[in-house]
Protein backbone atom coordinates (compact mmCIF):
# COMPACT_ATOMS: atom_id res chain seq x y z
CA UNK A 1 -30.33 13.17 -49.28
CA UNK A 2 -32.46 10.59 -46.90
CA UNK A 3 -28.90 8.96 -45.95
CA UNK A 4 -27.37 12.83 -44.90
CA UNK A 5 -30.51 12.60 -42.60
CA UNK A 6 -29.81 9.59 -41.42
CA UNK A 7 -26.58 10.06 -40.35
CA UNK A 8 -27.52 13.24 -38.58
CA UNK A 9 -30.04 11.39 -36.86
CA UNK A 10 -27.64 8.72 -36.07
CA UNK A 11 -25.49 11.55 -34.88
CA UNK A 12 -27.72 13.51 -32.49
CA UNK A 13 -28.71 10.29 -30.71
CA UNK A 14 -25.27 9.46 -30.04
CA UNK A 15 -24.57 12.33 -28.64
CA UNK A 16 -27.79 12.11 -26.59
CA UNK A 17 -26.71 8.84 -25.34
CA UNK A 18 -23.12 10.17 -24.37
CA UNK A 19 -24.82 12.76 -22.47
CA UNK A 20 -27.37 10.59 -20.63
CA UNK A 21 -24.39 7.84 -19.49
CA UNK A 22 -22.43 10.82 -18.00
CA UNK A 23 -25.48 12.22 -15.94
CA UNK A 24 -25.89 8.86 -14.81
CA UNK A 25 -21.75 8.81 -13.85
CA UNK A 26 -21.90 12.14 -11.99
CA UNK A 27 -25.01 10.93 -9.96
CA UNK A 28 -23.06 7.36 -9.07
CA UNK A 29 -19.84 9.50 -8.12
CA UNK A 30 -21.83 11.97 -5.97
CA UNK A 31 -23.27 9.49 -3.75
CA UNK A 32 -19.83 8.04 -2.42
CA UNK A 33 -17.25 10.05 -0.19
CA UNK A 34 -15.01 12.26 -1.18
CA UNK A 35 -12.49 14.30 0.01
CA UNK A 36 -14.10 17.30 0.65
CA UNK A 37 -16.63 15.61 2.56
CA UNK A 38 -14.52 13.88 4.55
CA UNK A 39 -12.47 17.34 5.69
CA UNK A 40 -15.92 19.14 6.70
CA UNK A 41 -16.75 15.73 9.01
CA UNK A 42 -13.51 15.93 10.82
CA UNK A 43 -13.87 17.25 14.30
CA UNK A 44 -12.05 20.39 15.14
CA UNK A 45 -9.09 20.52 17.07
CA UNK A 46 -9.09 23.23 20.02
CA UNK A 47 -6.46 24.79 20.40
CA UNK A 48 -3.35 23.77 22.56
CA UNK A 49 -2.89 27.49 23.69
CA UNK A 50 -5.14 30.41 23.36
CA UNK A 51 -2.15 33.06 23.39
CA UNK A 52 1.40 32.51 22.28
CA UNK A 53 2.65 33.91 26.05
CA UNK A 54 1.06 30.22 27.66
CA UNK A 55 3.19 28.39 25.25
CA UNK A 56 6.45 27.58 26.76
CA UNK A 57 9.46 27.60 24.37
CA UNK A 58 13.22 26.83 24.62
CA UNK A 59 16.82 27.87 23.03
CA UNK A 60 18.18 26.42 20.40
CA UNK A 61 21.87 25.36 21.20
CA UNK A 62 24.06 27.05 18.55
CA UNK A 63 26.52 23.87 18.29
CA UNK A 64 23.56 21.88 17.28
CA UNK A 65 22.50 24.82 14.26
CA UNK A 66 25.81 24.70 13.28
CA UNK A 67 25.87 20.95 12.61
CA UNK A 68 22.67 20.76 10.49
CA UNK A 69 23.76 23.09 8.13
């Protein structure tokens, strides 16, 4: 019976340790950069027009619609 303990023993601490290396990982990884972080830094662009009517837009030419398809 004392080696049945001792393997659950042997067990529980390894799972301990498992834990305890990837609290350590997650605290390493959320001291650098990432993605997210980077988006919410970026400065905002304003925008080019406020309304669609200042933008000004031109025709396509229907021989050149033709042609891409």
């Amino acid at each position: 019976m004392t080696g049945f303990i001792k393997v659950v023993i042997f067990f529980i601490l390894f799972l301990l340790i498992i834990r305890g290396i990837r609290l350590i990982s997650r605290y390493w990884s959320s001291s650098k950069k990432t993605i997210d972080d980077i988006r919410q830094n970026q400065k905002k662009k304003p925008d080019r027009f406020e309304n669609v009517e200042d933008a000004k837009f031109r025709e396509i030419d229907p021989d050149k619609k033709e042609k891409s398809e």
